[in-house]
PDB file of N, CA and C in Angstrom:
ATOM      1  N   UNK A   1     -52.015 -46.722 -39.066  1.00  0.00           N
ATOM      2  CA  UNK A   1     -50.879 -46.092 -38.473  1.00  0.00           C
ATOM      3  C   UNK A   1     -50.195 -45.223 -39.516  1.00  0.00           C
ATOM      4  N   UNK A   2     -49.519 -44.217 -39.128  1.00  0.00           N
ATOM      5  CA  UNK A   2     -49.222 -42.954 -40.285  1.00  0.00           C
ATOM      6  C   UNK A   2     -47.387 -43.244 -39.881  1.00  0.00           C
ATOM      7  N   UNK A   3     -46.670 -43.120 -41.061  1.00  0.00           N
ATOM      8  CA  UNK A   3     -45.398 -43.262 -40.447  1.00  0.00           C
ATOM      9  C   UNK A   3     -45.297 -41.644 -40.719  1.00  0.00           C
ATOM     10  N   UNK A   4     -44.439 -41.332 -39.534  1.00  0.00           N
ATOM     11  CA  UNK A   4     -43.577 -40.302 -39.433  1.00  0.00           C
ATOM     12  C   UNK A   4     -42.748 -39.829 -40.527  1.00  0.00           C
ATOM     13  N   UNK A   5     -43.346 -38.481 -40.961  1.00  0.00           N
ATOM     14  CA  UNK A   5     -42.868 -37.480 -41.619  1.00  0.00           C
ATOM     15  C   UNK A   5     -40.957 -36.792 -41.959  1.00  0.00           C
ATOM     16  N   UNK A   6     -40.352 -37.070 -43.163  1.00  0.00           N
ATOM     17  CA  UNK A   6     -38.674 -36.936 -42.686  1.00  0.00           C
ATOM     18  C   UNK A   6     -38.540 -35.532 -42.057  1.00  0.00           C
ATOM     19  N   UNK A   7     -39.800 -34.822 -41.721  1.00  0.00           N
ATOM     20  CA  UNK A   7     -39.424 -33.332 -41.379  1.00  0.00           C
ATOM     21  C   UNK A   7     -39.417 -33.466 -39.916  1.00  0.00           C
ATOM     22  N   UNK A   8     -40.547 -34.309 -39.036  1.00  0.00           N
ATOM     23  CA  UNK A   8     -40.154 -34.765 -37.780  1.00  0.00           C
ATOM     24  C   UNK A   8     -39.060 -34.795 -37.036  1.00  0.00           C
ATOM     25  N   UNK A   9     -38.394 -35.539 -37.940  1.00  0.00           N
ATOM     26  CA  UNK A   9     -36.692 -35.740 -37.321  1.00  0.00           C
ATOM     27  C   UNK A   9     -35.695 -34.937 -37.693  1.00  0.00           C
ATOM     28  N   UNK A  10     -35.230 -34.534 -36.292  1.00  0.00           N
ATOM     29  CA  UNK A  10     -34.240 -33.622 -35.985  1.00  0.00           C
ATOM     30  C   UNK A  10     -33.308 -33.473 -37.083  1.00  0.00           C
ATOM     31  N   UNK A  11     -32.488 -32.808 -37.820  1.00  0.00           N
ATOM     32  CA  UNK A  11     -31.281 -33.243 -38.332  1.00  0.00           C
ATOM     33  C   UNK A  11     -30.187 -33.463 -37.279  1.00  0.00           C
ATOM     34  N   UNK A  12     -29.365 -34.367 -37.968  1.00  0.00           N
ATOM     35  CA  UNK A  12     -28.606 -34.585 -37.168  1.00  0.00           C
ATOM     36  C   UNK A  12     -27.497 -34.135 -36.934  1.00  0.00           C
ATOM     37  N   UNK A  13     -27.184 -33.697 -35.467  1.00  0.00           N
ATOM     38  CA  UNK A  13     -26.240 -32.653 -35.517  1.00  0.00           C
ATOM     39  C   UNK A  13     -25.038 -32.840 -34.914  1.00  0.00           C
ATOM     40  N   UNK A  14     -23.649 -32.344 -35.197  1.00  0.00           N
ATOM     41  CA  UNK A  14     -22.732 -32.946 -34.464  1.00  0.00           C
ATOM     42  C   UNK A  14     -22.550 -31.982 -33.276  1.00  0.00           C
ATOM     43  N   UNK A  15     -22.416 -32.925 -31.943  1.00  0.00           N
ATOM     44  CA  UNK A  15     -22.684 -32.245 -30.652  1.00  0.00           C
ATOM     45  C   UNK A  15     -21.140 -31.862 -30.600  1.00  0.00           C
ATOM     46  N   UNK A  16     -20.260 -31.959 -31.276  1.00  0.00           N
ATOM     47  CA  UNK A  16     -18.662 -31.064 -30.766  1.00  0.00           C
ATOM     48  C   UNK A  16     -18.666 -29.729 -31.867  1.00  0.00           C
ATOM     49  N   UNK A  17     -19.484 -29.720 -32.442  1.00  0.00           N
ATOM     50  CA  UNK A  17     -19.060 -28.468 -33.267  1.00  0.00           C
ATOM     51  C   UNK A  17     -18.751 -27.149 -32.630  1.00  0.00           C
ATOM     52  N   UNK A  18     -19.852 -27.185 -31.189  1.00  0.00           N
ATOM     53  CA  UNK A  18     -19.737 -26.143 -30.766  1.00  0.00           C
ATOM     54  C   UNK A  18     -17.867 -26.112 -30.408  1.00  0.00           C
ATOM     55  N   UNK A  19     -17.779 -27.409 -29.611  1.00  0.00           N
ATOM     56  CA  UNK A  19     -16.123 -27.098 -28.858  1.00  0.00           C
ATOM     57  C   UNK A  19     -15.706 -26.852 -29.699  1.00  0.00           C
ATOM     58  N   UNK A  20     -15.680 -27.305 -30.930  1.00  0.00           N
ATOM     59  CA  UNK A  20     -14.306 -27.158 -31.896  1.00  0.00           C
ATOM     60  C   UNK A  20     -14.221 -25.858 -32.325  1.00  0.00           C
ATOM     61  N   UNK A  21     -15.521 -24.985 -32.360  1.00  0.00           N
ATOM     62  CA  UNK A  21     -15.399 -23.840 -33.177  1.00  0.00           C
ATOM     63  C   UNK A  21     -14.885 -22.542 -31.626  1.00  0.00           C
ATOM     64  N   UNK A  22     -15.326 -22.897 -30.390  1.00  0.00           N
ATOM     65  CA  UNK A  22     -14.831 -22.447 -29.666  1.00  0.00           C
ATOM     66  C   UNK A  22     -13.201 -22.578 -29.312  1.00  0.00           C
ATOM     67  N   UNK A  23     -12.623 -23.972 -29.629  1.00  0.00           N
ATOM     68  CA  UNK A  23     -11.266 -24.250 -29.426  1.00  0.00           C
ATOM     69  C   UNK A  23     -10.370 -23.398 -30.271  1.00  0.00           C
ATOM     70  N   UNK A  24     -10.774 -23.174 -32.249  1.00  0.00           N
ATOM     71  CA  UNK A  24      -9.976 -22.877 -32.755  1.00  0.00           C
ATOM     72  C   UNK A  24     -10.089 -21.591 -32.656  1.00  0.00           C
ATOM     73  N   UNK A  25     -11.365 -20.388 -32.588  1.00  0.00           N
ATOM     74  CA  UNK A  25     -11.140 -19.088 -32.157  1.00  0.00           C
ATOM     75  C   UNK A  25     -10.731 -18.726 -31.125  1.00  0.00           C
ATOM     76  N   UNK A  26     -10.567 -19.548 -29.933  1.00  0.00           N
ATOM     77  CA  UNK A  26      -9.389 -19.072 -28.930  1.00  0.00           C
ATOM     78  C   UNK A  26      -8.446 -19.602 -28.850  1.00  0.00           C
ATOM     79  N   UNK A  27      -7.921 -20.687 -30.294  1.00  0.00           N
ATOM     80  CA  UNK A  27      -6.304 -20.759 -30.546  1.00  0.00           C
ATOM     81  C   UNK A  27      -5.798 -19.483 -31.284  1.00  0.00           C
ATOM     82  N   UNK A  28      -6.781 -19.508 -32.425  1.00  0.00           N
ATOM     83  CA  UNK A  28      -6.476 -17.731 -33.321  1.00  0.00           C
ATOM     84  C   UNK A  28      -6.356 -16.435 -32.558  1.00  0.00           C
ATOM     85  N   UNK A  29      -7.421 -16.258 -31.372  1.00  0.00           N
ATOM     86  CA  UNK A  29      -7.260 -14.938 -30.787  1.00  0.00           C
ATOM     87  C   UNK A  29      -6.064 -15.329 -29.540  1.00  0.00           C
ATOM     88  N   UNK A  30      -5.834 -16.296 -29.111  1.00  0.00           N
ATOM     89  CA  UNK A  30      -4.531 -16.257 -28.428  1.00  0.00           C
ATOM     90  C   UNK A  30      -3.374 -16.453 -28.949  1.00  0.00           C
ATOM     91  N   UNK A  31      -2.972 -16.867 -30.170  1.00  0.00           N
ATOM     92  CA  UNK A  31      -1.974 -16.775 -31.045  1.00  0.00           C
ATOM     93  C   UNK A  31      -1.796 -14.933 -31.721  1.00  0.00           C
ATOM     94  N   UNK A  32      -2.842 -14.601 -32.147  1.00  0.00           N
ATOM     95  CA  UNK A  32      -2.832 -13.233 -31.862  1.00  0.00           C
ATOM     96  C   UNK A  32      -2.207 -11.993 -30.857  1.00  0.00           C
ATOM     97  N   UNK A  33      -3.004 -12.470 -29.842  1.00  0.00           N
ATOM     98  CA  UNK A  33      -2.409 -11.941 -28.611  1.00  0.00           C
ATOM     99  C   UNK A  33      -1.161 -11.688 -28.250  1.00  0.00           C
ATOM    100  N   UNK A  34      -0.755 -13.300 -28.490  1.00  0.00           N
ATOM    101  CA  UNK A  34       0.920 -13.396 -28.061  1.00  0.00           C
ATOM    102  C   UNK A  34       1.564 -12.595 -29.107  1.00  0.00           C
ATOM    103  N   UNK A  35       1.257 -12.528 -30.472  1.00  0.00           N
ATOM    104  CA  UNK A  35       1.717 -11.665 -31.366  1.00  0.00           C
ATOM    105  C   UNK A  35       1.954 -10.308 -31.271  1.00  0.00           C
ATOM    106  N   UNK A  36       0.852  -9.840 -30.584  1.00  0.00           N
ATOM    107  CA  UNK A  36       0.446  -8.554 -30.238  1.00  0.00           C
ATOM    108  C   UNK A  36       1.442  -8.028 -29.236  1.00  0.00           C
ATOM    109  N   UNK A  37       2.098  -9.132 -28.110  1.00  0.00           N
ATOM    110  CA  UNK A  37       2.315  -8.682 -26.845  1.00  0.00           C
ATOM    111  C   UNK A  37       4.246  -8.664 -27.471  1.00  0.00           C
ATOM    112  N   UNK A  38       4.359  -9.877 -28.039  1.00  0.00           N
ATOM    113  CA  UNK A  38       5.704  -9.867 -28.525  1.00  0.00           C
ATOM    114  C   UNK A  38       6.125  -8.853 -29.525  1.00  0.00           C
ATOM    115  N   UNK A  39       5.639  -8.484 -30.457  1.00  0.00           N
ATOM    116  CA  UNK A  39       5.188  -6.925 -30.987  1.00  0.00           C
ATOM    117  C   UNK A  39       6.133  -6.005 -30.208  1.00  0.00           C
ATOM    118  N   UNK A  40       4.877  -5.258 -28.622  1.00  0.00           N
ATOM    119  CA  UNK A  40       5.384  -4.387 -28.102  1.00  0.00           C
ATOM    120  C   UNK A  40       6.567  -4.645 -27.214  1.00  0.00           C
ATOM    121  N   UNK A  41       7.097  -5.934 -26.630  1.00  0.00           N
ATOM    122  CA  UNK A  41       7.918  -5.491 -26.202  1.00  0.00           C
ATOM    123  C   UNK A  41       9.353  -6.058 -26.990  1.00  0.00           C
ATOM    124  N   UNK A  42       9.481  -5.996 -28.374  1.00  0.00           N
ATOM    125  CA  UNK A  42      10.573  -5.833 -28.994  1.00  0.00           C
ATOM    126  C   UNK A  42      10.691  -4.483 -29.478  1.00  0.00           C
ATOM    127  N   UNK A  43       9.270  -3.866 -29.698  1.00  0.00           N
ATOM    128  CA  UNK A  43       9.339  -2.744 -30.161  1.00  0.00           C
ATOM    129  C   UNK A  43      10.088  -1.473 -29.326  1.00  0.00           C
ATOM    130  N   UNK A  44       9.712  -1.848 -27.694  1.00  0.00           N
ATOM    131  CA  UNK A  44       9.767  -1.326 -26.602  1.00  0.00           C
ATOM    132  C   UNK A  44      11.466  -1.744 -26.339  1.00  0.00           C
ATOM    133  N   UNK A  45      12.372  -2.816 -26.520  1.00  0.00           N
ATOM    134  CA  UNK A  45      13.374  -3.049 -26.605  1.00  0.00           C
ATOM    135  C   UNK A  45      14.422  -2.450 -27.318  1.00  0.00           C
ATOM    136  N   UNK A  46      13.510  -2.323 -28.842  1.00  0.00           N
ATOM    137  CA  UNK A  46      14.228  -1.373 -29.628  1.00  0.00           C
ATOM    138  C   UNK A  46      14.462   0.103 -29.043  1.00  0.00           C
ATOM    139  N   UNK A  47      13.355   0.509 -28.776  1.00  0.00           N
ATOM    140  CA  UNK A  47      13.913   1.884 -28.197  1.00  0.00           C
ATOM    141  C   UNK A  47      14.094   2.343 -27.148  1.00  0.00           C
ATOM    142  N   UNK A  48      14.773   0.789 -26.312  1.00  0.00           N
ATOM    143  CA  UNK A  48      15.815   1.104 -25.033  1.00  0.00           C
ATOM    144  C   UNK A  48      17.403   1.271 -25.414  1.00  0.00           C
ATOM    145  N   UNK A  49      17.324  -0.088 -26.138  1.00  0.00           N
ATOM    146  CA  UNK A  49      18.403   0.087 -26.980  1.00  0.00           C
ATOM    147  C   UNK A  49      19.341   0.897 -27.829  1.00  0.00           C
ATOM    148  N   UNK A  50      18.331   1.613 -28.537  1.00  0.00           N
ATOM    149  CA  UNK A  50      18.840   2.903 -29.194  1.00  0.00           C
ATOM    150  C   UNK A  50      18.894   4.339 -28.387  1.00  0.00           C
ATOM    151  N   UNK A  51      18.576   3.682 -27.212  1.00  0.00           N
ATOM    152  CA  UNK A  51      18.232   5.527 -26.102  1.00  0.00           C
ATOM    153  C   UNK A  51      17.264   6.068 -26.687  1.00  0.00           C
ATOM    154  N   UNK A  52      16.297   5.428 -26.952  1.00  0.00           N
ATOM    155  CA  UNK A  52      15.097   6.445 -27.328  1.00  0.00           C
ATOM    156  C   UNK A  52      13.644   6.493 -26.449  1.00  0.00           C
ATOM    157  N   UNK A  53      13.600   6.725 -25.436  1.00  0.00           N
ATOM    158  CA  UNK A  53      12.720   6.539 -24.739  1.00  0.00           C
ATOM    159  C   UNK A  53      11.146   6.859 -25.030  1.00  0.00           C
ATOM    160  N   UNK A  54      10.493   5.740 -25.477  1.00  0.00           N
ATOM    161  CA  UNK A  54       9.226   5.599 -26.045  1.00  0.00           C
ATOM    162  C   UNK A  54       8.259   5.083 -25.009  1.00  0.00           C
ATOM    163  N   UNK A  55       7.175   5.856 -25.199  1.00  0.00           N
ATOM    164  CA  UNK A  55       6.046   5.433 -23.909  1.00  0.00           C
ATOM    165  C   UNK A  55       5.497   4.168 -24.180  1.00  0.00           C
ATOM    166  N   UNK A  56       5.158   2.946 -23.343  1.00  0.00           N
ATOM    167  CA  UNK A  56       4.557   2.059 -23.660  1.00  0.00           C
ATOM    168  C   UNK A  56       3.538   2.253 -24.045  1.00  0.00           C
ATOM    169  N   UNK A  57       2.630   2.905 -24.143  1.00  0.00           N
ATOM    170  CA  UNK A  57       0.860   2.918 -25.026  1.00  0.00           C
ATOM    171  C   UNK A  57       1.695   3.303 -26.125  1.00  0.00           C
ATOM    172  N   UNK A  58       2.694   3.796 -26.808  1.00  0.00           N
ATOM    173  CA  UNK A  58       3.021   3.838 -28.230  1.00  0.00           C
ATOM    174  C   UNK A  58       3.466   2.725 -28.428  1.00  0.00           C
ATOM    175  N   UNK A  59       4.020   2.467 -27.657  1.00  0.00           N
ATOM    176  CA  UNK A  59       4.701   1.079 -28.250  1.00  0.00           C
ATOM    177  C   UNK A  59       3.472  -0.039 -28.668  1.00  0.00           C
ATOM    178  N   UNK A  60       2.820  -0.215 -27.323  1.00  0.00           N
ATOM    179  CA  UNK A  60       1.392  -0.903 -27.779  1.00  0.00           C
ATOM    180  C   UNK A  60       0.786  -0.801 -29.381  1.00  0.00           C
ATOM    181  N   UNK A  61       0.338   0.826 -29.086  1.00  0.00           N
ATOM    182  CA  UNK A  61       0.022   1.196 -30.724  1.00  0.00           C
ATOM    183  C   UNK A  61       0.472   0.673 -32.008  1.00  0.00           C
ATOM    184  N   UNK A  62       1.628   0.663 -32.140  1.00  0.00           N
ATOM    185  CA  UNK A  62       2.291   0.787 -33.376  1.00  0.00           C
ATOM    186  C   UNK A  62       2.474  -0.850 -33.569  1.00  0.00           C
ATOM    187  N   UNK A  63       2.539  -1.594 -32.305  1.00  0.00           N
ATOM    188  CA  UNK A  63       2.689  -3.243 -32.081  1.00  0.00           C
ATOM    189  C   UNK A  63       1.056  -3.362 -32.499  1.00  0.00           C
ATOM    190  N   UNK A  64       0.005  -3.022 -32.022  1.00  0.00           N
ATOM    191  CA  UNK A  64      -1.243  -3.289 -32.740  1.00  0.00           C
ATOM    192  C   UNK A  64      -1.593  -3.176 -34.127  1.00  0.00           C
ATOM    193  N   UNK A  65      -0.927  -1.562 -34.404  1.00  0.00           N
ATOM    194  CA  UNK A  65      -1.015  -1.870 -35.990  1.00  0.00           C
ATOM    195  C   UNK A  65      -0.464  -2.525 -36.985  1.00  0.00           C
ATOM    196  N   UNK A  66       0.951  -3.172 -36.343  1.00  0.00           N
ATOM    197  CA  UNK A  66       1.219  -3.678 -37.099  1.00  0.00           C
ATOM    198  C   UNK A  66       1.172  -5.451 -36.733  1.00  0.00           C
ATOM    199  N   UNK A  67       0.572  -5.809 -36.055  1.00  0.00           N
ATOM    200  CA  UNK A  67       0.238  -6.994 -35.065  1.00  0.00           C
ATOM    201  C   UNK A  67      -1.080  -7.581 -36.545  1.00  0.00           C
ATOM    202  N   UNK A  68      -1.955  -6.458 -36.436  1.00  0.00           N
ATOM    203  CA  UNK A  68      -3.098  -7.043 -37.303  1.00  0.00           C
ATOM    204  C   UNK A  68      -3.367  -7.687 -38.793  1.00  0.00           C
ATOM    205  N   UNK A  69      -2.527  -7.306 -39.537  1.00  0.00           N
ATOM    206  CA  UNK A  69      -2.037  -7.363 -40.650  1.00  0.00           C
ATOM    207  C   UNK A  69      -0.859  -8.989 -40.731  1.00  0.00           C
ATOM    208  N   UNK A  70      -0.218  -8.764 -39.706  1.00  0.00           N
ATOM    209  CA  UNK A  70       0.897  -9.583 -39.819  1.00  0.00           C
ATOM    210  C   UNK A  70       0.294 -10.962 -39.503  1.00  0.00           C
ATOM    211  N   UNK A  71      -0.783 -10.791 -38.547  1.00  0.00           N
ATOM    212  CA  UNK A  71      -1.390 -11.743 -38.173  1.00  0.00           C
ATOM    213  C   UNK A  71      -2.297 -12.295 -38.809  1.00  0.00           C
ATOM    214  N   UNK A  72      -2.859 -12.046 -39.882  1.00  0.00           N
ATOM    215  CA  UNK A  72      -3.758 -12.258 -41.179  1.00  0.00           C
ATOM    216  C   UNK A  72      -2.803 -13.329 -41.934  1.00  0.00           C
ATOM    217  N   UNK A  73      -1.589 -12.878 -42.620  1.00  0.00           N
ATOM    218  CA  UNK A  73      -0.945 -13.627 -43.390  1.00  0.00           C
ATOM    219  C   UNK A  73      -0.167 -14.476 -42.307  1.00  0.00           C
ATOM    220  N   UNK A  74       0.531 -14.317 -41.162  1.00  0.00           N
ATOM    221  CA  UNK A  74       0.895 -15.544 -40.158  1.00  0.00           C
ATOM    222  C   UNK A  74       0.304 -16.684 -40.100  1.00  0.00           C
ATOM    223  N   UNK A  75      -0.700 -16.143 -39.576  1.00  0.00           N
ATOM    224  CA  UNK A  75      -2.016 -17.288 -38.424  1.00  0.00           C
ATOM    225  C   UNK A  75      -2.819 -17.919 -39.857  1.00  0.00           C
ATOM    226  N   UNK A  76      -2.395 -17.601 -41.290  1.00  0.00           N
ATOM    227  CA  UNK A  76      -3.669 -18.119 -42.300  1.00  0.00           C
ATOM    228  C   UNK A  76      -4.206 -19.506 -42.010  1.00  0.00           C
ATOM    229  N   UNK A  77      -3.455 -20.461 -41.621  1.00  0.00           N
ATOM    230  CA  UNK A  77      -3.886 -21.558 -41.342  1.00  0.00           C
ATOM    231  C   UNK A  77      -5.233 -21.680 -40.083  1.00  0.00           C
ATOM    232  N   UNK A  78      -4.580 -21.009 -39.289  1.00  0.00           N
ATOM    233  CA  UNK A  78      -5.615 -21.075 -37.744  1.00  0.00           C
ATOM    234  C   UNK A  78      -7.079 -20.432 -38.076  1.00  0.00           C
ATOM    235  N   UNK A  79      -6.768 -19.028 -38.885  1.00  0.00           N
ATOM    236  CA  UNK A  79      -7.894 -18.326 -39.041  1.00  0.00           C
ATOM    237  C   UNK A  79      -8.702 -19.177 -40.011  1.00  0.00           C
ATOM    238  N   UNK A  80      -8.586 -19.631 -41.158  1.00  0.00           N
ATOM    239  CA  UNK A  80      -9.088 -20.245 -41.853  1.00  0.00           C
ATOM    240  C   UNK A  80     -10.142 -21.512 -40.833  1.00  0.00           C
ATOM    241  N   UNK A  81      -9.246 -22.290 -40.434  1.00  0.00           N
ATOM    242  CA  UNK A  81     -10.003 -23.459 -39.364  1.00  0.00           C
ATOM    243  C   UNK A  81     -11.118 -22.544 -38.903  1.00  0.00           C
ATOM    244  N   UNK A  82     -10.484 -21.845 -38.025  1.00  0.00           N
ATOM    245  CA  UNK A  82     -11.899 -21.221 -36.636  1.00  0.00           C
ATOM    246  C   UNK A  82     -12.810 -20.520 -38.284  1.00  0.00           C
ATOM    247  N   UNK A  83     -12.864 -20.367 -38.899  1.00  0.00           N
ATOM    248  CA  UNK A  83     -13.706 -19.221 -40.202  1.00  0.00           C
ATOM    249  C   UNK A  83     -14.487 -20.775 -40.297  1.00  0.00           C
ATOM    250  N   UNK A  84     -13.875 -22.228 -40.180  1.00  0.00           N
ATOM    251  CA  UNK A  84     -14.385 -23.358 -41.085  1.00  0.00           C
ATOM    252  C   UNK A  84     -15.372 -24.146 -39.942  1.00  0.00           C
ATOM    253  N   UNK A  85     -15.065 -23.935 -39.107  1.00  0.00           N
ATOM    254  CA  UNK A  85     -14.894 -24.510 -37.714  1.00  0.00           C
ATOM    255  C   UNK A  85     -16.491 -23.906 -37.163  1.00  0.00           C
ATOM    256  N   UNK A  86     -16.728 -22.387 -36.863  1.00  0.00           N
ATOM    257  CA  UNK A  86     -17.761 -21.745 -37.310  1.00  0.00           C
ATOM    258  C   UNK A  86     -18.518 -21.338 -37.921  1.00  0.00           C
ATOM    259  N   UNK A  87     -18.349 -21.806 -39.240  1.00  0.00           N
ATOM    260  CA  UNK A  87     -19.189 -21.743 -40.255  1.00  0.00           C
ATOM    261  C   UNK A  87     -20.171 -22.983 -39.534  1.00  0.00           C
ATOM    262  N   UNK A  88     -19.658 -24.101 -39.538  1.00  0.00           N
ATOM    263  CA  UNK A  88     -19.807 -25.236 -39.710  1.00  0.00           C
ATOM    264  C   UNK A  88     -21.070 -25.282 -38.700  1.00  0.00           C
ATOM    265  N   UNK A  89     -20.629 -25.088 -37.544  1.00  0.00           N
ATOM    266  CA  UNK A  89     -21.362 -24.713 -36.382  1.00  0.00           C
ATOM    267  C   UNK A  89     -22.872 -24.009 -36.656  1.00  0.00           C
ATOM    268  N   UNK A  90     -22.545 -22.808 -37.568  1.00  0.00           N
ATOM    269  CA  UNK A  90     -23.754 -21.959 -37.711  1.00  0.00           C
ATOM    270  C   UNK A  90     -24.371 -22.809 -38.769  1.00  0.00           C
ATOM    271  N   UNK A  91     -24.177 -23.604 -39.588  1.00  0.00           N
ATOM    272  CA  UNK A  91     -24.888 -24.161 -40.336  1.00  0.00           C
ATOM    273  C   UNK A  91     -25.896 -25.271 -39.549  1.00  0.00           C
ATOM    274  N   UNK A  92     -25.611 -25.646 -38.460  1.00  0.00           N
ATOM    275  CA  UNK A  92     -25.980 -26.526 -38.043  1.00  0.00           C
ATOM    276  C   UNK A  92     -27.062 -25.843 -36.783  1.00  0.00           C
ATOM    277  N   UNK A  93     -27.142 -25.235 -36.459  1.00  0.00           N
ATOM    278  CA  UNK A  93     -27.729 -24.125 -35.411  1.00  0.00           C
ATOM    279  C   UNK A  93     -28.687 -23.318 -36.956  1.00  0.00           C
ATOM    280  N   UNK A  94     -28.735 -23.203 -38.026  1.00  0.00           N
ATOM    281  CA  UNK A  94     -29.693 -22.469 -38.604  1.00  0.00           C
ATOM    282  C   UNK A  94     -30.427 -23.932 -39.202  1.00  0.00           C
ATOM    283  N   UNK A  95     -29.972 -25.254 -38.942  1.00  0.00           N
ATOM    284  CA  UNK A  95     -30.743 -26.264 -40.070  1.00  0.00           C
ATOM    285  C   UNK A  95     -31.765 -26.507 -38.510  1.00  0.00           C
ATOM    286  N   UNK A  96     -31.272 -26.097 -37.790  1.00  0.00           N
ATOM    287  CA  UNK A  96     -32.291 -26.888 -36.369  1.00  0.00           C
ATOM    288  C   UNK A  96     -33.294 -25.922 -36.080  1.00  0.00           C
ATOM    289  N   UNK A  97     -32.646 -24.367 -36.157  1.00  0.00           N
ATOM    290  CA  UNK A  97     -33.669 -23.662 -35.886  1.00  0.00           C
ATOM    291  C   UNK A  97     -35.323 -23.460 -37.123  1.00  0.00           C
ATOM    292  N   UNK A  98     -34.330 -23.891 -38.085  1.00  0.00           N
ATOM    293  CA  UNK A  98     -35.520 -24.053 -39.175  1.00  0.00           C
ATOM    294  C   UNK A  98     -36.635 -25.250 -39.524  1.00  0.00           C
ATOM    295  N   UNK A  99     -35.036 -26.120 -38.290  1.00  0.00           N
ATOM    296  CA  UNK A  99     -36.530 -27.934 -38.142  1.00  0.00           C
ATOM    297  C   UNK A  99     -37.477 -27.300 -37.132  1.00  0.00           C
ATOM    298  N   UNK A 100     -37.031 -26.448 -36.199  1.00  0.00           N
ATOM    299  CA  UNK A 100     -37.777 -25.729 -34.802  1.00  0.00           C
ATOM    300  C   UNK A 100     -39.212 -25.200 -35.355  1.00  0.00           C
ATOM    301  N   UNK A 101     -38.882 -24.244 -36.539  1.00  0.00           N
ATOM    302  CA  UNK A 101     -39.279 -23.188 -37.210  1.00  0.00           C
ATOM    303  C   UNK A 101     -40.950 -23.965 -37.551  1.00  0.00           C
ATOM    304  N   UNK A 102     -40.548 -25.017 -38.680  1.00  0.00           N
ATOM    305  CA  UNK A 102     -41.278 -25.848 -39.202  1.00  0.00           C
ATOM    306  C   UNK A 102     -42.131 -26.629 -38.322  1.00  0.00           C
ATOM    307  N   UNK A 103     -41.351 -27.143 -37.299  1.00  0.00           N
ATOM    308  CA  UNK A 103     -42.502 -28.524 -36.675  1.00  0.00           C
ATOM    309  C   UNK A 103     -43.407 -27.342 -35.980  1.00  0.00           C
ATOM    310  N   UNK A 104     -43.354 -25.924 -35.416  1.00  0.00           N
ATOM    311  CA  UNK A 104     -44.059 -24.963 -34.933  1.00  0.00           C
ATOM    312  C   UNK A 104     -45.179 -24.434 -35.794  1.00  0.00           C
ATOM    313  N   UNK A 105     -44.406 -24.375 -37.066  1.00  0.00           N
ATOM    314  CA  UNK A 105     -45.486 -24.013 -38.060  1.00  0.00           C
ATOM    315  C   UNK A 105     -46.806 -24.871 -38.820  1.00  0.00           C
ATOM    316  N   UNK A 106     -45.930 -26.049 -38.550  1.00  0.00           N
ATOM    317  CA  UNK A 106     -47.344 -27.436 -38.828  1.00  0.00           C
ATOM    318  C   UNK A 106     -48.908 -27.566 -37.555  1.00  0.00           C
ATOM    319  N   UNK A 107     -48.105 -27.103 -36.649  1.00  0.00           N
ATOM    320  CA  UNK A 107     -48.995 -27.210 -35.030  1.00  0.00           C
ATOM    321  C   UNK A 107     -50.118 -26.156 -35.430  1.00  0.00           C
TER     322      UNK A 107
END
């Protein structure tokens, strides 16, 4: 009898990685969002306020550009997770595809 080879067996993988890495990039891109949206309409507030009548796609604009940036140093905590969260994930999806890779290549 031949015992089984450690390349046989699967590594073992954790079956929530996927949720988790899906949970924290749509806590980051919806924390974003709301950033984005609260942005334009203070921006859009401001220049009711002052009588300055500004088109909303500018307002959008200028709330996007400055939405992206702000949201880098804000959200560092969140982005970091979902960056850790998905890493993690892809590490585990390239160790399987390479057990895949291998037990194909022995056949």
């Amino acid at each position: 009898m031949t015992q089984p080879s450690p390349s046989t067996q699967p590594t073992a993988a954790d079956p929530r990685a996927r949720s988790r890495a899906t949970k924290a990039i749509a806590v980051y891109g919806l924390l974003r969002l709301l950033l984005f949206v609260m942005l334009t309409v203070v921006i859009q507030g401001l220049a009711l306020l002052i009588d300055a009548p500004v088109p909303l796609v500018m307002s959008a604009l200028l709330a996007l550009i400055v939405a992206f940036p702000l949201s880098m140093v804000i959200f560092t905590k969140q982005r970091l997770a979902a960056n850790a969260a998905l890493a993690h994930w892809r590490e585990q999806r390239t160790a399987r595809k390479n057990w895949i890779a291998d037990e194909l290549a022995e056949r």
